[in-house]
C-alpha atoms as a PDB file:
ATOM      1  CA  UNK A   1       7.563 153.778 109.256  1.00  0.00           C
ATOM      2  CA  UNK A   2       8.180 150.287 110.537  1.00  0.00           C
ATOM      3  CA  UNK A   3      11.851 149.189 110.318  1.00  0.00           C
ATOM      4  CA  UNK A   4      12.743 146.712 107.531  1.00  0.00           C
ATOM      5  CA  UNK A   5      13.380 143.093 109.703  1.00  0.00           C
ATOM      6  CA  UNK A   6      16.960 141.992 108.037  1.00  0.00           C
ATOM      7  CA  UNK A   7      17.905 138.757 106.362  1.00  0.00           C
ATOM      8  CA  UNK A   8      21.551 137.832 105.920  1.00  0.00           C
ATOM      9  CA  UNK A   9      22.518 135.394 103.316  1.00  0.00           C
ATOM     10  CA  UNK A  10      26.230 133.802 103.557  1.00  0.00           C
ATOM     11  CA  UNK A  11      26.777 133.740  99.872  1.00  0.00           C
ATOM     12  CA  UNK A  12      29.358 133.362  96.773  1.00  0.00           C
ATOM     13  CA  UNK A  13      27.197 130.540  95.153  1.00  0.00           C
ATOM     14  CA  UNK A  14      24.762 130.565  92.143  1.00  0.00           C
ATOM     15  CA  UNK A  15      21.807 129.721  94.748  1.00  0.00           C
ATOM     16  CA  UNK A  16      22.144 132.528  97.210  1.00  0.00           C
ATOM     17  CA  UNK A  17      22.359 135.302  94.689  1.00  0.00           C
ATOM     18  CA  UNK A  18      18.790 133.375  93.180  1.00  0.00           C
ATOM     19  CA  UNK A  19      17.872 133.520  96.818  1.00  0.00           C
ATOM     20  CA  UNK A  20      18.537 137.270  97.298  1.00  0.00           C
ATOM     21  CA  UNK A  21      16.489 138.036  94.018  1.00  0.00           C
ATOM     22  CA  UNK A  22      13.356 136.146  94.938  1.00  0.00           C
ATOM     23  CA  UNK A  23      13.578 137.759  98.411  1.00  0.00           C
ATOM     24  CA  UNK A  24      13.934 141.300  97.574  1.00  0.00           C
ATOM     25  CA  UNK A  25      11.234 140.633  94.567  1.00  0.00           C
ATOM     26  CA  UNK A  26       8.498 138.823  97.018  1.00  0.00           C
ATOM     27  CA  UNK A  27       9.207 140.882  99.986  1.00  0.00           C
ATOM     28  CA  UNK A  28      11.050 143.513  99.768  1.00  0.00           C
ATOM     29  CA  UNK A  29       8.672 146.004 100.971  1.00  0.00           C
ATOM     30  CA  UNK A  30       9.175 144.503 104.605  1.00  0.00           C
ATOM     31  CA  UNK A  31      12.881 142.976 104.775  1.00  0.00           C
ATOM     32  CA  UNK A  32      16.083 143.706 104.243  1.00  0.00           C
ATOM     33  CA  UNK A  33      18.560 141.919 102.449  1.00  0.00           C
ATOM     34  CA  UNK A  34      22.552 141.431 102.809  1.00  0.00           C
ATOM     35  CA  UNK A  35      24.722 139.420 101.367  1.00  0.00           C
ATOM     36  CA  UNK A  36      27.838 138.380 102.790  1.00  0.00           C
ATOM     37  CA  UNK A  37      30.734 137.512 100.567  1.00  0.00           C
ATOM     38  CA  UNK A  38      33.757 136.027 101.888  1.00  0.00           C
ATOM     39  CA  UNK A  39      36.223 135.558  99.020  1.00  0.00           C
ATOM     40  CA  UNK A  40      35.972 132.086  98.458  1.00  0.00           C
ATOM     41  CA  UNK A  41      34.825 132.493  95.535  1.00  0.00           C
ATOM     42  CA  UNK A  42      36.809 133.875  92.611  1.00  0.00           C
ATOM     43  CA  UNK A  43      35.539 137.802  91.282  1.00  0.00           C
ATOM     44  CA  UNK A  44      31.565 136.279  92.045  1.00  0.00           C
ATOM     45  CA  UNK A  45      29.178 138.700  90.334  1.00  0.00           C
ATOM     46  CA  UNK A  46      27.488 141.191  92.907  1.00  0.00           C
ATOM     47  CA  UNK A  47      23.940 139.360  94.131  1.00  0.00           C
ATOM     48  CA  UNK A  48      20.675 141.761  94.326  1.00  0.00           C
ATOM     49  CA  UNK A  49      20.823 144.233  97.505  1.00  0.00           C
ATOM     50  CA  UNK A  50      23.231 145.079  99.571  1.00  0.00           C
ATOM     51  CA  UNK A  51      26.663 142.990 100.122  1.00  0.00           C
ATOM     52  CA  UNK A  52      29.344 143.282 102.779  1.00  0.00           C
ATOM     53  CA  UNK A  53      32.590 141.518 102.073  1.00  0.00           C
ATOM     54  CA  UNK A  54      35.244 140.065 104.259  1.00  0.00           C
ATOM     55  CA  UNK A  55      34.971 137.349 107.048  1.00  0.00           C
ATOM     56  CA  UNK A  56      33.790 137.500 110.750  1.00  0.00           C
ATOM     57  CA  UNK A  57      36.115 136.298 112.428  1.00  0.00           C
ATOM     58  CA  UNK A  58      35.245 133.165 113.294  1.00  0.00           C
ATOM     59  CA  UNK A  59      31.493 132.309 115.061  1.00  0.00           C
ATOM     60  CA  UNK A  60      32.216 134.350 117.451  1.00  0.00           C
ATOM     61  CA  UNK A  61      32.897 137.482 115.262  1.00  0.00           C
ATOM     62  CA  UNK A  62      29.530 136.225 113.497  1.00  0.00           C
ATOM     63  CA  UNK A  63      27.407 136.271 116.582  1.00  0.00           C
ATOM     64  CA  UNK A  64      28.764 139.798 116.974  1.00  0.00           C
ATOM     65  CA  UNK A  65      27.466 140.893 113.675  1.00  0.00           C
ATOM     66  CA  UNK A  66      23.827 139.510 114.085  1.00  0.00           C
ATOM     67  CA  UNK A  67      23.057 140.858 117.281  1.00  0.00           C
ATOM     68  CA  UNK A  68      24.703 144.539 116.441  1.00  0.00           C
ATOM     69  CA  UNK A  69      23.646 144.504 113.116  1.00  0.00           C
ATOM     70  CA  UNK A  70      19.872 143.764 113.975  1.00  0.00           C
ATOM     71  CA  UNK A  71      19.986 140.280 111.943  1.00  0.00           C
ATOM     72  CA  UNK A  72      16.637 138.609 112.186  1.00  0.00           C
ATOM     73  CA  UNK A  73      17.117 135.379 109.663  1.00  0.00           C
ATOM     74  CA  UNK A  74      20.332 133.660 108.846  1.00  0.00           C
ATOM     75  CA  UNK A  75      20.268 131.898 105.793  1.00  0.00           C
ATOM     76  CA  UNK A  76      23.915 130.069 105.127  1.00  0.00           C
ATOM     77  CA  UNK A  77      23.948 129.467 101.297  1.00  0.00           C
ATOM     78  CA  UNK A  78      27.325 129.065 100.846  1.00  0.00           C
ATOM     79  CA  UNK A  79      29.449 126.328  98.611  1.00  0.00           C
ATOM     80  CA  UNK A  80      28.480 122.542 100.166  1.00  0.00           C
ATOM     81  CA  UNK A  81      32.304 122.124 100.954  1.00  0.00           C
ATOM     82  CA  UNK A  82      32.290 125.213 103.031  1.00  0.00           C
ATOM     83  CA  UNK A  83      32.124 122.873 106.193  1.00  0.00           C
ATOM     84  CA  UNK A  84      33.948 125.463 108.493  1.00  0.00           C
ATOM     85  CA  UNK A  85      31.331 128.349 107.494  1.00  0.00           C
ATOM     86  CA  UNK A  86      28.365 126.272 107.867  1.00  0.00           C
ATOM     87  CA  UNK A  87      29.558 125.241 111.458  1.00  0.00           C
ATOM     88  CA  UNK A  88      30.489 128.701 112.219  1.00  0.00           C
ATOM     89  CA  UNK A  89      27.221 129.553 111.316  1.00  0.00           C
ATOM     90  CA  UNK A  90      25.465 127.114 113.475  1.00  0.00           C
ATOM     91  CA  UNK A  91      27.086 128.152 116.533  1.00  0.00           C
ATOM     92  CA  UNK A  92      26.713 131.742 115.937  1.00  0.00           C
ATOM     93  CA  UNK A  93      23.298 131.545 115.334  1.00  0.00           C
ATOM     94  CA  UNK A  94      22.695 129.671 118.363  1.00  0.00           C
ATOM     95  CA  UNK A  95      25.130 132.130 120.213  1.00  0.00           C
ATOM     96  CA  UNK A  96      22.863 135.316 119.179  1.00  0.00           C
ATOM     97  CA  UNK A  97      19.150 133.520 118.816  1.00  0.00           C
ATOM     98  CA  UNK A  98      19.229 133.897 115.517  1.00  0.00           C
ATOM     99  CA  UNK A  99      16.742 131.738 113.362  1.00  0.00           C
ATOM    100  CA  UNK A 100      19.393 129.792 110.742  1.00  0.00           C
ATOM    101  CA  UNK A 101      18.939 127.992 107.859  1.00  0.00           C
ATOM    102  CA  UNK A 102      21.458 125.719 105.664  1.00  0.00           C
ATOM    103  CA  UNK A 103      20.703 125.853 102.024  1.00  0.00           C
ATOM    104  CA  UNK A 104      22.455 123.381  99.927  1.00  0.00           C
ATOM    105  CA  UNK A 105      21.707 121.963  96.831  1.00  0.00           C
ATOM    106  CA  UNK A 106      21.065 118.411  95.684  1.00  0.00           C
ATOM    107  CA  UNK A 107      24.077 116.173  95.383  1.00  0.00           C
ATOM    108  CA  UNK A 108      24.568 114.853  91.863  1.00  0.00           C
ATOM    109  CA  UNK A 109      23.191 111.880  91.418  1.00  0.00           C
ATOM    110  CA  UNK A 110      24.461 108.563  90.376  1.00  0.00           C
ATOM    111  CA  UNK A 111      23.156 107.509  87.031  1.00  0.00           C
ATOM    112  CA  UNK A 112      23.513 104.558  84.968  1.00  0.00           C
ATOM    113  CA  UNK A 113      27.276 104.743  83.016  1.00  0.00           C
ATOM    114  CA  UNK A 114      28.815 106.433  85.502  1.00  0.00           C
ATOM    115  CA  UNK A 115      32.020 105.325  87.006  1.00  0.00           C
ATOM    116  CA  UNK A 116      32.670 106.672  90.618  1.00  0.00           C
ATOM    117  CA  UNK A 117      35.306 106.111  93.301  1.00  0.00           C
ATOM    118  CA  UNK A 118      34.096 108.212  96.037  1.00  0.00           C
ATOM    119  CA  UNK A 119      36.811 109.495  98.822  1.00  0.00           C
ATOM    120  CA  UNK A 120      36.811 111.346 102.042  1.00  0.00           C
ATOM    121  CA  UNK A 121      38.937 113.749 100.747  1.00  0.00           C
ATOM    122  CA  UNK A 122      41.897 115.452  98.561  1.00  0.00           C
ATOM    123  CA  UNK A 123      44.534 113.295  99.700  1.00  0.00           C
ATOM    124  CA  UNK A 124      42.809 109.831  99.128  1.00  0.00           C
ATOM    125  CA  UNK A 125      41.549 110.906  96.129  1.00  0.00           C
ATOM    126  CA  UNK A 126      45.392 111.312  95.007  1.00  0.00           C
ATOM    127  CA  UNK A 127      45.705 107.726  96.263  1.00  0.00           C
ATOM    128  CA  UNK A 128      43.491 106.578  94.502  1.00  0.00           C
ATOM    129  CA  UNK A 129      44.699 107.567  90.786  1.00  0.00           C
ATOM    130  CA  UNK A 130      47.535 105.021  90.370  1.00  0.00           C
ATOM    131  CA  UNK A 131      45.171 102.858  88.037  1.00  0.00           C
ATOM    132  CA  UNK A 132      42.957 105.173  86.213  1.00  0.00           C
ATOM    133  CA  UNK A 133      45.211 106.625  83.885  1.00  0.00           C
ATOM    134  CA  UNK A 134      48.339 109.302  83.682  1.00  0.00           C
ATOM    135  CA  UNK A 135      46.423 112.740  82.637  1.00  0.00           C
ATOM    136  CA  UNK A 136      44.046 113.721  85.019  1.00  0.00           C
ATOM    137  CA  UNK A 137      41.843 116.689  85.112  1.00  0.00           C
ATOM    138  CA  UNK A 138      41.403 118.402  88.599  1.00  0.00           C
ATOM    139  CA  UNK A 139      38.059 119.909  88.978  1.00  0.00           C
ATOM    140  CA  UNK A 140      38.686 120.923  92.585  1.00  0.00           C
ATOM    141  CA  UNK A 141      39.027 124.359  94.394  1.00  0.00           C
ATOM    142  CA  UNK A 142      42.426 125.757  94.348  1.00  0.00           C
ATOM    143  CA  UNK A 143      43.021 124.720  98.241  1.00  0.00           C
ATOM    144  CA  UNK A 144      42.541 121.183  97.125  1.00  0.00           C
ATOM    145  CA  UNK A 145      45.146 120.551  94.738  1.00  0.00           C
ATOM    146  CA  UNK A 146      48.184 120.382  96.646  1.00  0.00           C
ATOM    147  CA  UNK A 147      47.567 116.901  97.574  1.00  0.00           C
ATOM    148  CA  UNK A 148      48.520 116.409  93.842  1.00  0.00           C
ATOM    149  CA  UNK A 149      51.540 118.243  93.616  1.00  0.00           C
ATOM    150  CA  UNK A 150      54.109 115.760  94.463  1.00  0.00           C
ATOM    151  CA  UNK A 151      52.491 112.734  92.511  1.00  0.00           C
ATOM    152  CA  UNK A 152      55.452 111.874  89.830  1.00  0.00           C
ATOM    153  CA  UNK A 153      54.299 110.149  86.779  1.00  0.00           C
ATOM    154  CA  UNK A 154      50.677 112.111  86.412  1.00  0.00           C
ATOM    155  CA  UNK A 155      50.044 114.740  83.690  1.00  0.00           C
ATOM    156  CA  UNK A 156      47.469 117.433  85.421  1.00  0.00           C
ATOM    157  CA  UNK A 157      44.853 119.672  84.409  1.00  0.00           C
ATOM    158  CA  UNK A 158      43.412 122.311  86.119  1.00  0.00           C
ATOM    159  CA  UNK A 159      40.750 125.233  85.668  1.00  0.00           C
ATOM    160  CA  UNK A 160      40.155 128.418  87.428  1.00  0.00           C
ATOM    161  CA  UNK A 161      38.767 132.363  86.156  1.00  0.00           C
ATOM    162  CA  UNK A 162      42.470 133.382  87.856  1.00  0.00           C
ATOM    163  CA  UNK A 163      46.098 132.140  87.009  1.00  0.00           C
ATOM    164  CA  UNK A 164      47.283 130.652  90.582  1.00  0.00           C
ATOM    165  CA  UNK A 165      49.840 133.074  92.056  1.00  0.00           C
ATOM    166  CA  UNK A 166      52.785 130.683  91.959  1.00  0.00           C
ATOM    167  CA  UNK A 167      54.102 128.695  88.982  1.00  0.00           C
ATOM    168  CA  UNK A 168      52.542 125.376  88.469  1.00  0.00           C
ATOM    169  CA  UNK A 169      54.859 122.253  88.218  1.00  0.00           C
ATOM    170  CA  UNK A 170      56.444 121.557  84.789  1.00  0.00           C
ATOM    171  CA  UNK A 171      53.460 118.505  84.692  1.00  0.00           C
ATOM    172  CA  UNK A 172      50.624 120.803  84.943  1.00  0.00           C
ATOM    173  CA  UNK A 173      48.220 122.900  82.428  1.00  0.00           C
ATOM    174  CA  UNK A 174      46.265 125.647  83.964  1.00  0.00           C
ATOM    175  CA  UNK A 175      42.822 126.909  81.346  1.00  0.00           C
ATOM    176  CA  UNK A 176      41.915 130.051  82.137  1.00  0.00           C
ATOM    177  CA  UNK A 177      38.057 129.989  81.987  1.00  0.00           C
ATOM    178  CA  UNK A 178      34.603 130.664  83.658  1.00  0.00           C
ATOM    179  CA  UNK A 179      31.470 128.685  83.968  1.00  0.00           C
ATOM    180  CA  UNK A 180      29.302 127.286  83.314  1.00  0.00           C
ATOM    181  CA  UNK A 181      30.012 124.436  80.907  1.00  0.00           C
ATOM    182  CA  UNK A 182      27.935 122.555  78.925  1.00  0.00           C
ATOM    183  CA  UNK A 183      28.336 118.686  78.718  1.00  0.00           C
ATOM    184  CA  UNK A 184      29.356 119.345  75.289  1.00  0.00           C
ATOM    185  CA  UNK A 185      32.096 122.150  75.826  1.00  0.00           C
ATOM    186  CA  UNK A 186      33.269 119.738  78.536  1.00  0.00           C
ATOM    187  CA  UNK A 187      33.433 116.277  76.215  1.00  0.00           C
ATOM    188  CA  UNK A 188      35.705 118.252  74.013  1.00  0.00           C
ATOM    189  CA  UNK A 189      37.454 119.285  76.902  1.00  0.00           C
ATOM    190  CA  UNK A 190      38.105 115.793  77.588  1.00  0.00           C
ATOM    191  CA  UNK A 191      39.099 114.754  74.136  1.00  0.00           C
ATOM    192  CA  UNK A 192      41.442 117.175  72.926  1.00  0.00           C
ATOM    193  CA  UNK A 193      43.356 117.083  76.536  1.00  0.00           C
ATOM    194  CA  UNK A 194      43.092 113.146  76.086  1.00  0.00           C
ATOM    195  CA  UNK A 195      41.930 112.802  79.864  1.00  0.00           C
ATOM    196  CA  UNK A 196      42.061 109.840  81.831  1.00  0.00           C
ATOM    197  CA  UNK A 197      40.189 110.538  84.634  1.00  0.00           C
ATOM    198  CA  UNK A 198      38.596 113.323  86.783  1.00  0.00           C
ATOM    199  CA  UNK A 199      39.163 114.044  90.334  1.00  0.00           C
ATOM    200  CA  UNK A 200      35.670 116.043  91.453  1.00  0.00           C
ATOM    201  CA  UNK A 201      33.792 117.882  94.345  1.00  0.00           C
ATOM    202  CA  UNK A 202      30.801 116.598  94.599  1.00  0.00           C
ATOM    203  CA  UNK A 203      29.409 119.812  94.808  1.00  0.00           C
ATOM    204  CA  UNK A 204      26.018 119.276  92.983  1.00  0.00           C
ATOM    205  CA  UNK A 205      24.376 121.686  90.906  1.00  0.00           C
ATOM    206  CA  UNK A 206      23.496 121.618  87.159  1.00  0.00           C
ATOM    207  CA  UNK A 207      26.652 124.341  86.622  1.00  0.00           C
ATOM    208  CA  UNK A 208      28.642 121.685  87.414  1.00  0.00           C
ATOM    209  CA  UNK A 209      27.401 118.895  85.934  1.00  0.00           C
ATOM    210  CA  UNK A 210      28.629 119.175  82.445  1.00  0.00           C
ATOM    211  CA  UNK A 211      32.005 117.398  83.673  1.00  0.00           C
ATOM    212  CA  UNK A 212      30.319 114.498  85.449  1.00  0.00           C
ATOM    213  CA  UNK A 213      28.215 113.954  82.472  1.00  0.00           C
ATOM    214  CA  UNK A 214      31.114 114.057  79.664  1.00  0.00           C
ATOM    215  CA  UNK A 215      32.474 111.880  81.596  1.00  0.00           C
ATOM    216  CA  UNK A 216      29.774 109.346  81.612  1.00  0.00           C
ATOM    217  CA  UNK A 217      29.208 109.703  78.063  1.00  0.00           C
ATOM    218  CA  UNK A 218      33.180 108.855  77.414  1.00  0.00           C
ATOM    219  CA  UNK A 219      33.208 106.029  80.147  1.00  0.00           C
ATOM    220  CA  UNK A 220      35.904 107.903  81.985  1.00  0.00           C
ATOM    221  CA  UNK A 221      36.367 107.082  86.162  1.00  0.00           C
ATOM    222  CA  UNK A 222      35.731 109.883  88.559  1.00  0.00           C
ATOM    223  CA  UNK A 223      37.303 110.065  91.527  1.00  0.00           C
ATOM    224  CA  UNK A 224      34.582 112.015  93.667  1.00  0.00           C
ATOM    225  CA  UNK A 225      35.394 113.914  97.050  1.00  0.00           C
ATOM    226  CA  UNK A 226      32.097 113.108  99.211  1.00  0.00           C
ATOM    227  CA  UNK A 227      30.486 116.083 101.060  1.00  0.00           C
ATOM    228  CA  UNK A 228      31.150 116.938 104.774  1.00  0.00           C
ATOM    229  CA  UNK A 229      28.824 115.854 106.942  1.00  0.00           C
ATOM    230  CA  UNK A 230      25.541 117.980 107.534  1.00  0.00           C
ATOM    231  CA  UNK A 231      25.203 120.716 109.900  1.00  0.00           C
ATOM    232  CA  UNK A 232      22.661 120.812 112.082  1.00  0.00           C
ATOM    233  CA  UNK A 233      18.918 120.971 111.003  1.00  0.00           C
ATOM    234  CA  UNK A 234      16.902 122.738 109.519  1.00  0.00           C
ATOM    235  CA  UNK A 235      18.462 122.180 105.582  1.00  0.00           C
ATOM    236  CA  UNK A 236      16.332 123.375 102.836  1.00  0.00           C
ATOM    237  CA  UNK A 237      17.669 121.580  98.727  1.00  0.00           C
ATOM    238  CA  UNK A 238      16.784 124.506  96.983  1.00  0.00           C
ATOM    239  CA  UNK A 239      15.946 128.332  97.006  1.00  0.00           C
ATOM    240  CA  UNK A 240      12.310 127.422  96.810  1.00  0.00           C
ATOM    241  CA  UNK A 241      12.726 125.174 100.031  1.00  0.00           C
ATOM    242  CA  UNK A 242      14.180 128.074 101.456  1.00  0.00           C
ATOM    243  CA  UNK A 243      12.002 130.907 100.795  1.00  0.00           C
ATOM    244  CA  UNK A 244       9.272 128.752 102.273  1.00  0.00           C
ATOM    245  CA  UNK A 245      11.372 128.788 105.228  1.00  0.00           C
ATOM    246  CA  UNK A 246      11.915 132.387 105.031  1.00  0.00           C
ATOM    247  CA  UNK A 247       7.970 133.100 104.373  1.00  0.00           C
ATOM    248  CA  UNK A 248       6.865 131.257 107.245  1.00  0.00           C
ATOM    249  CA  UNK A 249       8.927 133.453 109.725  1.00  0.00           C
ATOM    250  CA  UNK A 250       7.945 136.320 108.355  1.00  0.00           C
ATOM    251  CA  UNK A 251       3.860 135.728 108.681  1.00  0.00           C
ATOM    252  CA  UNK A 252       4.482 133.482 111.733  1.00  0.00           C
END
């Protein structure tokens, strides 16, 4: 019996565990699939087949792992503000001759209503609150708040499924929930915290949304973190973009 080619997916996101499905359902008589979960993510629900968890050590540490591992796709499906993976996975893929795809969704776009400041990162973003208002909702990952935490004057809000590990300033609120939420749940979010403004990702993704479109609807001001800039080609903007890429390869 032939041996199964392998596929490894850098995962934690909504897309790559869609991605892992469709693979395993389409072709699973003829290729493997393993997901790779570094921790990013907070307690991410297990995607379909098999999963390995922990880092690589770097590209180099990835290169190891596809050539001893057999790895005969690369598909890096990971959060779009994972800029160190998806470089690490760029080298290492041209390190081992690995084909490699980045997967990343479609950035939000910007609609009529909206009211965006868009930044280069965390610590502008913090900057740039002085005239939007005193209670601000973070919607950021947990690395990215401590550009906030010596801003005096500012009443914050964050979110997260875990309680942070050290005690939040006396001017924060931590809500301990999980996604996704609806543009509704997230309007009343808004209302009954009396928010100012929100300081975003823009991470894309209709999981996400909800926020960006309360916020709309309200006429609040976003402050919005832009993406880092794209690894090399090939990209594929969806899991259907990408399991043409993966279909092609394997009848090619």
């Amino acid at each position: 019996m032939a041996r199964l080619r392998r596929l490894l997916i850098l995962g934690g996101t909504a897309e790559a565990a869609e991605l892992a499905g469709q693979v395993l359902a389409r072709h699973g008589g003829r290729i493997e699939v393993v997901s790779s979960l570094a921790g990013a993510t907070e307690h991410p629900a297990p995607p379909p087949g098999a999963v390995r968890r922990g880092g690589f050590g770097g590209a180099k540490g990835l290169a190891c792992y596809l050539r001893d591992e057999g790895i005969a796709f690369l598909i890096d499906a990971t959060h779009p503000f994972a800029a160190v993976m998806q470089e690490s996975a760029a080298s290492a893929a041209a390190q081992a001759g690995v084909p490699r795809l980045r997967l990343l969704r479609p950035p939000w776009p910007y609609v009529r209503g909206d009211r965006w400041t868009e930044v280069d990162d965390a610590q502008a973003a913090a900057q740039a609150l002085a005239p939007l208002g005193r209670t601000v909702f973070l919607a950021l990952g947990a690395r990215e708040t401590a550009a906030f935490t010596g801003l005096g004057g500012f009443r914050f809000l964050v979110r997260g499924v875990t309680p942070p590990a050290e005690p939040l300033p006396a001017n924060w609120e931590f809500i301990q929930a999980r996604g996704p939420f609806s543009a509704a749940d997230e309007r009343r979010l808004l209302e009954q915290r009396q928010i100012d403004a929100i300081v975003s990702r823009q991470s894309g993704g209709e999981g996400a949304y909800g926020k960006i479109a309360a916020a709309c609807a309200l006429g609040l001001p976003v402050v919005m973190l832009r993406r880092p800039p794209l690894p090399p080609p090939p990209l594929a903007e969806g899991v259907a973009e990408a399991l043409d890429w993966l279909e092609r390869r394997l009848t090619g």
